[in-house]
C-alpha atoms as a PDB file:
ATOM      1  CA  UNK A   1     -21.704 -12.389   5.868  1.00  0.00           C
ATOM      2  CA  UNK A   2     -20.605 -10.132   9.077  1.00  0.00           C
ATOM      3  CA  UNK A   3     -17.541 -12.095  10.587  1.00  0.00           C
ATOM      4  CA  UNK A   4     -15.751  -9.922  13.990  1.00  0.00           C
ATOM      5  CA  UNK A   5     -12.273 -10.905  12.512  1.00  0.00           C
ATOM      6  CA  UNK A   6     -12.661 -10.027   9.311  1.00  0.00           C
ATOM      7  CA  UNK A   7     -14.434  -6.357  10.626  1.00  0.00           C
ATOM      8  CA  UNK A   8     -11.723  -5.774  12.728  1.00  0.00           C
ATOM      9  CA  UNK A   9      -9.379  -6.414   9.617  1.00  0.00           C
ATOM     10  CA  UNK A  10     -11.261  -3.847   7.986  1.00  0.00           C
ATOM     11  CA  UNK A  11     -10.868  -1.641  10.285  1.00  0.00           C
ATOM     12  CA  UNK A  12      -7.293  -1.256  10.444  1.00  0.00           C
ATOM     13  CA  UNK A  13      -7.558  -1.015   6.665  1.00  0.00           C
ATOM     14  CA  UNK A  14      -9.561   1.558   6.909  1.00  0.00           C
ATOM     15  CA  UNK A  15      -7.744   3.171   9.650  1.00  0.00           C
ATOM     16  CA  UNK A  16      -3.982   2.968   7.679  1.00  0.00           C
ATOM     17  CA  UNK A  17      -5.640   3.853   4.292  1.00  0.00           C
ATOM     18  CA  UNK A  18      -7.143   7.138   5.935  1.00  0.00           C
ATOM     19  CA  UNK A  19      -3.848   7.792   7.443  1.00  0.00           C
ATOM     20  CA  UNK A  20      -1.540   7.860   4.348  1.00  0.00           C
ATOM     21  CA  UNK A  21      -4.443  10.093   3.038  1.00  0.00           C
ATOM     22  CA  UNK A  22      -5.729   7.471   0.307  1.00  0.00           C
ATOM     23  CA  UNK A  23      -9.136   7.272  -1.308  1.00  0.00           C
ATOM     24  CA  UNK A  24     -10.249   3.411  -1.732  1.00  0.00           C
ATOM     25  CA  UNK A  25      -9.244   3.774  -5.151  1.00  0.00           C
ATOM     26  CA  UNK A  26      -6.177   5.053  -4.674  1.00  0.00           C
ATOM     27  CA  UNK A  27      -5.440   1.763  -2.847  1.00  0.00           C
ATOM     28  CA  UNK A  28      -7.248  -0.843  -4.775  1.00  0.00           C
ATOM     29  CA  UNK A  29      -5.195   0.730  -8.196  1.00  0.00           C
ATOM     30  CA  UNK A  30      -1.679  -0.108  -5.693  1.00  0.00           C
ATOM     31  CA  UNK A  31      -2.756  -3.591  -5.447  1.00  0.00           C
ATOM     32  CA  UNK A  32      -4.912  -4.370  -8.583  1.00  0.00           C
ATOM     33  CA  UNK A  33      -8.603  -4.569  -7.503  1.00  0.00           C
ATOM     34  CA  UNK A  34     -12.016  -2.732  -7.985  1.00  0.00           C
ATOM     35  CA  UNK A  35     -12.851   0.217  -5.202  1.00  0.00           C
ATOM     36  CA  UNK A  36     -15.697  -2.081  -4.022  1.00  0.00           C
ATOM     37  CA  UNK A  37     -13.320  -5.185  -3.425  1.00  0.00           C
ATOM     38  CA  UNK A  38     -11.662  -2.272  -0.774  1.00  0.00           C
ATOM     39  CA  UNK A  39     -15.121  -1.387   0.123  1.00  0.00           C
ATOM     40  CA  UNK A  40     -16.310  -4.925   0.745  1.00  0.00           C
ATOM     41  CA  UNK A  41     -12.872  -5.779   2.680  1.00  0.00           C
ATOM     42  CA  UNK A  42     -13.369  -2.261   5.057  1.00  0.00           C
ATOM     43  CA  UNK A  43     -16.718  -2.869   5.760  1.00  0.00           C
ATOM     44  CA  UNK A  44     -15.944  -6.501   6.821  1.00  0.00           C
ATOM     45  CA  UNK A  45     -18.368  -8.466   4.327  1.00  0.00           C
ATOM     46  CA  UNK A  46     -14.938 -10.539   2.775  1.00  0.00           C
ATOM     47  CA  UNK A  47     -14.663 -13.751   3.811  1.00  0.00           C
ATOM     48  CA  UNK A  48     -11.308 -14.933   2.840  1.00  0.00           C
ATOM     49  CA  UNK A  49      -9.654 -11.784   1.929  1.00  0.00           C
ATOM     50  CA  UNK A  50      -7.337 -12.001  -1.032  1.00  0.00           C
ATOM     51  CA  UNK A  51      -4.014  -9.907  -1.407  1.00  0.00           C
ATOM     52  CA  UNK A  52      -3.282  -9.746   2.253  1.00  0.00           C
ATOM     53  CA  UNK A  53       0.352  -9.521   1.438  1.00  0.00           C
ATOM     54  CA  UNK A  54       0.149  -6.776  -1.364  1.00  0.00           C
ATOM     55  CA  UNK A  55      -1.981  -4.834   1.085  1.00  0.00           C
ATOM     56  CA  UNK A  56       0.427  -5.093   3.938  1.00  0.00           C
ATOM     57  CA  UNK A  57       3.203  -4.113   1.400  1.00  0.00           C
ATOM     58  CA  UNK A  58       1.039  -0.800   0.286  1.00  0.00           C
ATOM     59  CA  UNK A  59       0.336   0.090   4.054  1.00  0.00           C
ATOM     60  CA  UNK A  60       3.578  -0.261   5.150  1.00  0.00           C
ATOM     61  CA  UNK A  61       2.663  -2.804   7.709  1.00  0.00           C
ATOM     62  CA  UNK A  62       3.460  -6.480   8.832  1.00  0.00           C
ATOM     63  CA  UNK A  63       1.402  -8.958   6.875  1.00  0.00           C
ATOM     64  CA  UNK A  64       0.928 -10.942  10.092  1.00  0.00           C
ATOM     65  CA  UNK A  65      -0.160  -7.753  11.925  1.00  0.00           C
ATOM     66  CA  UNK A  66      -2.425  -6.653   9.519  1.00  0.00           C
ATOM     67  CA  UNK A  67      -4.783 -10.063   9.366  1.00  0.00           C
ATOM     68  CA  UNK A  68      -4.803 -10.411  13.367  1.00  0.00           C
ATOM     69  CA  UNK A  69      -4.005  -7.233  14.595  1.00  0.00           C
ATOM     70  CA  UNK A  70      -1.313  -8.951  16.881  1.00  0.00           C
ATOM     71  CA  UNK A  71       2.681  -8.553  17.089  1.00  0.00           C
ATOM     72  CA  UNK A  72       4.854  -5.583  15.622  1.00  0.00           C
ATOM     73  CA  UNK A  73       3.213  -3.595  13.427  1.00  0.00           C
ATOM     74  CA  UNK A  74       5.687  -1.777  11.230  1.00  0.00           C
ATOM     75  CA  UNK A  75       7.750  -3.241   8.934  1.00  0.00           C
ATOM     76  CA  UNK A  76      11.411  -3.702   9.937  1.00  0.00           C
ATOM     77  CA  UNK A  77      14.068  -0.608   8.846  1.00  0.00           C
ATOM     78  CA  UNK A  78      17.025  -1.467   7.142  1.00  0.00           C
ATOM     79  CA  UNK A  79      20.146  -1.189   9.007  1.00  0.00           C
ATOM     80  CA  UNK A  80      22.222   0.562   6.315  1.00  0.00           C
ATOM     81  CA  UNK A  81      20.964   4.583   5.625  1.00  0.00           C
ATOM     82  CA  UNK A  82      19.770   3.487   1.809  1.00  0.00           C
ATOM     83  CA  UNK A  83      18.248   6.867   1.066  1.00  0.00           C
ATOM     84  CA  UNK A  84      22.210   8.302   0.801  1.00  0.00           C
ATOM     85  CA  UNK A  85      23.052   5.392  -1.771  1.00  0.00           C
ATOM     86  CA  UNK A  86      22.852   7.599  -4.840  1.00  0.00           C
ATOM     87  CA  UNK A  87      22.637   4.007  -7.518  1.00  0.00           C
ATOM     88  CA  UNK A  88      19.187   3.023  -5.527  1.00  0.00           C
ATOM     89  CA  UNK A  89      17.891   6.635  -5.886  1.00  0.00           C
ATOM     90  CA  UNK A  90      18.952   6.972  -9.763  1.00  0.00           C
ATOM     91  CA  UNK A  91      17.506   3.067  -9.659  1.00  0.00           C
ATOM     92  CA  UNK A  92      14.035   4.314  -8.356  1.00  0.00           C
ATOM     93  CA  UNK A  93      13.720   7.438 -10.339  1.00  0.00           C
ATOM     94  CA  UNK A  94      14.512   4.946 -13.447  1.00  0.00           C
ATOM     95  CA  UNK A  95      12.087   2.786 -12.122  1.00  0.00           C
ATOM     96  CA  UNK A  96       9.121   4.985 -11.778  1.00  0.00           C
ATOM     97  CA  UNK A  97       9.827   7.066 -15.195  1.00  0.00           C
ATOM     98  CA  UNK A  98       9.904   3.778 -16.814  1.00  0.00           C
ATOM     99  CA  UNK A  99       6.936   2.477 -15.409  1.00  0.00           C
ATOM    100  CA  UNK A 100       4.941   6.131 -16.188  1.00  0.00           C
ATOM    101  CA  UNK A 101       6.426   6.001 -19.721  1.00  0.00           C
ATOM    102  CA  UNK A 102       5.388   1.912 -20.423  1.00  0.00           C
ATOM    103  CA  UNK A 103       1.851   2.587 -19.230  1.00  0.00           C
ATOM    104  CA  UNK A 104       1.419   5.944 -20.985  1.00  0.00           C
ATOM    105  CA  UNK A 105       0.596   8.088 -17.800  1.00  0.00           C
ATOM    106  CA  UNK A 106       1.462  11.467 -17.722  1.00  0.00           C
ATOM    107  CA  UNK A 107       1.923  13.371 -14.679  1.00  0.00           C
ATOM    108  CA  UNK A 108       3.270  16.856 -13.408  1.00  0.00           C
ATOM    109  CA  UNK A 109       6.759  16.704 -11.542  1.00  0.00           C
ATOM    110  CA  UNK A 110       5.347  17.397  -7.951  1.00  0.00           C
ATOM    111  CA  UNK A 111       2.923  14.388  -8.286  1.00  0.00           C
ATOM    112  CA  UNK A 112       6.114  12.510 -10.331  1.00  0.00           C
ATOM    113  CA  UNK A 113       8.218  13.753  -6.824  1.00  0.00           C
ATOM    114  CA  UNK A 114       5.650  11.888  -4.578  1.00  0.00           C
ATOM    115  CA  UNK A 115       5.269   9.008  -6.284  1.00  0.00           C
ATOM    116  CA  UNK A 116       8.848   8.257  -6.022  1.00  0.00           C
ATOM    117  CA  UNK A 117       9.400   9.170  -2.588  1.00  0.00           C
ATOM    118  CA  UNK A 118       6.463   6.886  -1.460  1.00  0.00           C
ATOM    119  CA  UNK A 119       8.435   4.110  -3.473  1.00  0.00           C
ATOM    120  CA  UNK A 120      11.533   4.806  -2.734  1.00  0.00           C
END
């Protein structure tokens, strides 16, 4: 069922997937959902989309912007300089090897690089 709000929420899916580069499978594995759940949601056939807030977190965005479009859109910086805190960086790199290691994925060090910079 075509519904204007939920289009429009597809749309700036669509339009904040495409600009961090992302295939709709690259974003439905970051949240835990089929490519056709992303495909569904983009193309504005999703009634009551689910995951609103995991999406927001994985686009960088305000959940409240996201699902209306309305109000700031970026989420807000911390106030402290965090990337020169060396125990979050050594945290994150610990982080992501662990998580790599527990669910058997192998990858080269420039994609290993990326990954944590995108979570860190």
């Amino acid at each position: 069922m075509f519904n204007k709000k939920n289009s429009e929420l597809g749309q700036r899916v669509r339009m904040l997937r495409e600009r961090k580069g992302w295939t709709q499978q690259q974003l439905a594995g970051m949240i835990g959902v089929k490519q056709q759940s992303i495909d569904h949601l983009e193309r504005g056939s999703v009634r009551r989309p689910r995951l609103l807030s995991e999406l927001a977190a994985a686009l960088s965005v305000r959940e409240e912007w996201l699902r209306t479009g309305e109000g700031k859109m970026a989420l807000p910086q911390p106030e402290d300089d965090r990337e020169g805190d060396p125990d979050l960086v050594r945290d994150v790199v610990l982080g992501v090897d662990t998580a790599l290691k527990l669910h058997g994925i192998d990858i080269n060090e420039e994609d290993r690089a990326d990954l944590i910079g995108r979570v860190f």
